[in-house]
Protein backbone atom coordinates (compact mmCIF):
# COMPACT_ATOMS: atom_id res chain seq x y z
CA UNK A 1 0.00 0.00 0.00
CA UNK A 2 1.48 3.29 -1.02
CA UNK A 3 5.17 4.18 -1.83
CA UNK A 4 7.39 1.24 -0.65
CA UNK A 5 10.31 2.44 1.15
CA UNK A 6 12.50 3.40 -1.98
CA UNK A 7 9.78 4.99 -4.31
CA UNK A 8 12.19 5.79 -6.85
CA UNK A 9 12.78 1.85 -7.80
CA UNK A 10 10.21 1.90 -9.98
CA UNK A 11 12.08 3.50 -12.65
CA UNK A 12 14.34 0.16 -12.64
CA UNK A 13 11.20 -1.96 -13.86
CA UNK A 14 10.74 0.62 -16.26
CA UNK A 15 13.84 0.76 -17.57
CA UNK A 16 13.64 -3.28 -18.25
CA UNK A 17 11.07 -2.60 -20.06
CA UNK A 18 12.78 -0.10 -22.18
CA UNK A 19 15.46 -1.56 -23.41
CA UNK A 20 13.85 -5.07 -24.42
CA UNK A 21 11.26 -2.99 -26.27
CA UNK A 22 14.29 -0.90 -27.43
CA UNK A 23 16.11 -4.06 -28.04
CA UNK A 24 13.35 -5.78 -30.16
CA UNK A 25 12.22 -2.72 -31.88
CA UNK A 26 16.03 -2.38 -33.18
CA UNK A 27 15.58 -5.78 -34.83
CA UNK A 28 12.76 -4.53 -36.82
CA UNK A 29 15.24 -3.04 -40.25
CA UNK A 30 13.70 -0.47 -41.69
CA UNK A 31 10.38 -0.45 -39.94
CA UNK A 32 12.37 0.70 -36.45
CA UNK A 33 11.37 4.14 -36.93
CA UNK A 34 7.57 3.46 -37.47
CA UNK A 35 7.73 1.21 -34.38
CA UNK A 36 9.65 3.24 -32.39
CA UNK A 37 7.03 6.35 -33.13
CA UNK A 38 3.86 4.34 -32.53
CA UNK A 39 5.58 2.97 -28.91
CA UNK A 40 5.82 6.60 -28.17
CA UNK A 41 2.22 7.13 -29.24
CA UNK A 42 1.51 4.55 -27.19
CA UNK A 43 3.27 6.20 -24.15
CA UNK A 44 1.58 9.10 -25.15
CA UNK A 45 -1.96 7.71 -24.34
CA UNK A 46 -0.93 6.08 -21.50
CA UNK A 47 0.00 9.26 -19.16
CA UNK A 48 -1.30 9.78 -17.41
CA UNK A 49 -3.32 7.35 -16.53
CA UNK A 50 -0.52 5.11 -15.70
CA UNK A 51 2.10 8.04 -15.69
CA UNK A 52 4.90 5.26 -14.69
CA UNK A 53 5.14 3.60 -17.48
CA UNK A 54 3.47 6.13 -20.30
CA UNK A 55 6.41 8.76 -19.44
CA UNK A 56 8.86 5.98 -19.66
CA UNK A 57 7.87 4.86 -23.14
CA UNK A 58 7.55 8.90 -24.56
CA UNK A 59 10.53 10.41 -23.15
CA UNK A 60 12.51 7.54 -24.12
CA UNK A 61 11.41 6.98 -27.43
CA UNK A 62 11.00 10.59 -28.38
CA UNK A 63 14.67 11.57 -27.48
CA UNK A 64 15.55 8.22 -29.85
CA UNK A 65 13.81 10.02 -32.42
CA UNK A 66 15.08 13.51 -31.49
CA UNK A 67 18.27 11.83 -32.25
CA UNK A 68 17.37 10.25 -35.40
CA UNK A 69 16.20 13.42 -36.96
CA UNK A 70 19.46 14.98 -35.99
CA UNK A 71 21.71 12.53 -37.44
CA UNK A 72 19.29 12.84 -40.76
CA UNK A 73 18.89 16.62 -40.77
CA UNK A 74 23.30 16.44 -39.98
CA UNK A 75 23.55 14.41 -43.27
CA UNK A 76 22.03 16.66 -44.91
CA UNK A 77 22.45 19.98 -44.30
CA UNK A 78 25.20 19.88 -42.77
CA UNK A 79 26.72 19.80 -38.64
CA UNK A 80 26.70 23.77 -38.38
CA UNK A 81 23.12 24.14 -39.91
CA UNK A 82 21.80 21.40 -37.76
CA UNK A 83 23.09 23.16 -34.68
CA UNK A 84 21.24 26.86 -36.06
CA UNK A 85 18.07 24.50 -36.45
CA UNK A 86 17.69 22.35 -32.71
CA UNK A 87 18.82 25.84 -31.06
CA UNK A 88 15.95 27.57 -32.56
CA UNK A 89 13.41 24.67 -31.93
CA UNK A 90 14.83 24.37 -28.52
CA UNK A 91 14.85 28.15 -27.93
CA UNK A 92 11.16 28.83 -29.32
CA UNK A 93 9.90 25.76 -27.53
CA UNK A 94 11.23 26.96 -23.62
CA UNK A 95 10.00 30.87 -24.89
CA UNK A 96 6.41 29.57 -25.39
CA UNK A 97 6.55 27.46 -22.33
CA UNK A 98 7.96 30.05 -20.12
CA UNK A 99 6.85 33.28 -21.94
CA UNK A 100 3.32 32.40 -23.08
CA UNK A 101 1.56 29.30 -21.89
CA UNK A 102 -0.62 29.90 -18.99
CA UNK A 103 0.71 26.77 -16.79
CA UNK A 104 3.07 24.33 -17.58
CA UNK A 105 2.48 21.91 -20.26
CA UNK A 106 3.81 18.75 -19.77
CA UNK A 107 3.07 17.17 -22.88
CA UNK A 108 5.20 20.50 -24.72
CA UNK A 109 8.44 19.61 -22.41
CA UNK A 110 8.30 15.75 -22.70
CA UNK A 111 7.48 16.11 -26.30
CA UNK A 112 9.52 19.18 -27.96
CA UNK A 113 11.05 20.88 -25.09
CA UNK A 114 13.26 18.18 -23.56
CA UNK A 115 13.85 16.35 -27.06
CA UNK A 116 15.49 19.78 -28.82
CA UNK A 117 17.03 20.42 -26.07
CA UNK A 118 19.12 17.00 -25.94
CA UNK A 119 19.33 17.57 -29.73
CA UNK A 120 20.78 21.15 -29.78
CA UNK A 121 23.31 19.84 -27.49
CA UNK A 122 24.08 16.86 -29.06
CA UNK A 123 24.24 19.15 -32.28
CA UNK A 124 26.97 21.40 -30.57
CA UNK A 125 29.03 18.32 -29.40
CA UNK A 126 28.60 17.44 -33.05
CA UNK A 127 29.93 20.33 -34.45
CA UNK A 128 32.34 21.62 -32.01
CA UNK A 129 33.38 17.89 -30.39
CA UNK A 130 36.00 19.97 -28.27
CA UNK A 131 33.40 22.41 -26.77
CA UNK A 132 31.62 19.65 -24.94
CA UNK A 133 34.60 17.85 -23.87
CA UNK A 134 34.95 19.87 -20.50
CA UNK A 135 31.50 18.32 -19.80
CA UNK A 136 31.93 14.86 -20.34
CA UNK A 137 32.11 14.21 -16.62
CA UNK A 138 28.63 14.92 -15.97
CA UNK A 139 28.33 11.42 -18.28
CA UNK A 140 30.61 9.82 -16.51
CA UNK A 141 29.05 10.29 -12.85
CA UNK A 142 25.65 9.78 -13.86
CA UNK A 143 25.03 5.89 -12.38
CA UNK A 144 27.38 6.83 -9.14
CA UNK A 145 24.89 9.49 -8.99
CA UNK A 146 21.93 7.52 -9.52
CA UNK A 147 23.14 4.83 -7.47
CA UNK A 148 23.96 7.01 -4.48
CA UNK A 149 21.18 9.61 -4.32
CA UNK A 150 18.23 7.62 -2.57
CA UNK A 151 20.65 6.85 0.04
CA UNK A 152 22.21 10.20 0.49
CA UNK A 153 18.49 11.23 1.07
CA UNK A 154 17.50 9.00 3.67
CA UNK A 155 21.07 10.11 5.46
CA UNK A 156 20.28 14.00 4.62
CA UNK A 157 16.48 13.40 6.52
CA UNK A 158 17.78 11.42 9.44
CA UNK A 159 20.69 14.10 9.86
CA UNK A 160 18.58 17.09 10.13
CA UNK A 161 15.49 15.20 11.92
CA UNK A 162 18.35 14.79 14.85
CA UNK A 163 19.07 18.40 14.69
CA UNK A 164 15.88 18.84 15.21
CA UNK A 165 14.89 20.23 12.03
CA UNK A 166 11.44 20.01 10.75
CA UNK A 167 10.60 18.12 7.06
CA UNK A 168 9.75 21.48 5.26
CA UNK A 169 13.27 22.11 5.69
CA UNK A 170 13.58 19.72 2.87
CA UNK A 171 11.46 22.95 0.50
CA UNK A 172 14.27 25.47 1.25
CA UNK A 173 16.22 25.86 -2.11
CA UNK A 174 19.51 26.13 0.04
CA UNK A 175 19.10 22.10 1.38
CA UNK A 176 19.15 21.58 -2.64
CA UNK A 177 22.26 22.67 -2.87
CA UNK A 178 23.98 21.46 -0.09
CA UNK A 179 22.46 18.00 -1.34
CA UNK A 180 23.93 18.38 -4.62
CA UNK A 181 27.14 19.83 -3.49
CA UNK A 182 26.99 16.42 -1.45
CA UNK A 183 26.28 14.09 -4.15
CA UNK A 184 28.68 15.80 -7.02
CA UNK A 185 31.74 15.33 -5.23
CA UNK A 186 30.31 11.59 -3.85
CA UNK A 187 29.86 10.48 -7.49
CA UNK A 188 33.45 11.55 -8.75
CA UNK A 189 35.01 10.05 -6.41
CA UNK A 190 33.08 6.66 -6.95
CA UNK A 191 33.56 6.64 -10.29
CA UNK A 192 37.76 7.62 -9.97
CA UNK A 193 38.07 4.90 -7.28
CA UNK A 194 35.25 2.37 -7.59
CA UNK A 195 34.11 2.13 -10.90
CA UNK A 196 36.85 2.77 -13.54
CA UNK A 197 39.27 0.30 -11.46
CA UNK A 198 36.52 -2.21 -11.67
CA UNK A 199 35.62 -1.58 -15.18
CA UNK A 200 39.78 -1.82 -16.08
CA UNK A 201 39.66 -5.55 -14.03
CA UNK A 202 36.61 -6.59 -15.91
CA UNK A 203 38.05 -5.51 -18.79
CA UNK A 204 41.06 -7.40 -18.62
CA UNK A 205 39.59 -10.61 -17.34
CA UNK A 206 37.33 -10.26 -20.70
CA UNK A 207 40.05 -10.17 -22.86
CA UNK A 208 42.44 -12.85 -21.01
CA UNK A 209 39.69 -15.22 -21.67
CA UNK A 210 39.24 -14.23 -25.27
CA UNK A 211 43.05 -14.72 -25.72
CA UNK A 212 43.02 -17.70 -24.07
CA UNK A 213 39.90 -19.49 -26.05
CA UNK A 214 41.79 -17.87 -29.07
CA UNK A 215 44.76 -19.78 -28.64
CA UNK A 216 43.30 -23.20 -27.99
CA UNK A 217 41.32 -22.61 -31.24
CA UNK A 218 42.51 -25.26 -33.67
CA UNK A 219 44.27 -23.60 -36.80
């Protein structure tokens, strides 16, 4: 009944689901696009009924898409006219949202706003692979980050229930950044010391066993 104790693991079911869709619908030649569209469709009438899983399937699938037109509209016109073309999307989609729509509209940002956005970006790294460079370790921290956070949360509300603190603390933009300044520096060090030395060892055993069956091949 209710939220279990870690609310956010439902996004791991999710994702399962995701990728063997994602997985299946790659398998499909050059019907992957249609399918791919119609799953976000799909998604689409499911939120938000059952927002869990109808989120899931649009945001997923559209920023597949969003992706797929910029790789097309790249080949085409070109890296630096690609870039000129997600910017202004991106930029006219966020104006209206911000500027003109009455409330937020959460079918605009899952839908255009969110999608150009990734593919302006992905546009600049593009054209300009240098200028996103200095970024790349927001990438790289990403699963320490999404690993770690749930945990650093229940540690952050037993912390300041001890001082005494009361739970709208947790609405104060300042606890926001004292999390994040929290989980940033977490995450770069897990990744420096936990996961890249256990990716390397992985890594190696991999390929001492693929030598090894390699040289007891017959010739």
């Amino acid at each position: 009944k209710g939220w279990s104790y870690n609310a956010p693991i439902w996004s791991v079911s999710i994702e399962v689901l995701l990728y063997a869709s994602f997985f299946v619908i790659c398998l499909a030649g050059r019907w992957r696009w249609l399918y791919a569209a119609a799953v976000a469709c799909l998604g689409l009438l499911l939120y938000p009924g059952s927002y869990k899983i109808g989120s899931g399937l649009l945001c997923f699938y559209m920023g597949g898409l969003a992706y797929a037109l910029l790789v097309h509209l790249r080949r085409r016109a070109g890296s630096a006219m690609a870039l000129v073309i997600t910017t202004g999307i991106a930029t006219a989609a966020w104006v209206y949202q911000i500027h003109v729509a009455p409330s937020v509209n959460v079918y605009l940002v899952m839908c255009l706003c969110f999608p150009a956005t990734l593919a302006m970006l992905a546009a600049a790294g593009m054209h300009r692979p240098a200028l996103m460079r200095s970024t790349a370790w927001v990438g790289d921290i990403s699963y320490a980050s999404y690993l770690l956070h749930f945990p650093l949360q229940l540690v952050f509300a037993l912390v300041l229930d001890s001082l005494g603190f009361v739970r709208e603390v947790f609405y104060q933009p300042w606890i926001m950044l004292l999390f994040f300044a929290v989980l940033v520096p977490l995450s770069l060090a897990c990744h420096r010391w936990f996961e890249r030395p256990v990716q390397r060892y992985l890594r190696a055993r991999w390929l001492a066993g693929v030598s090894q069956a390699s040289k007891q091949m017959p010739a």
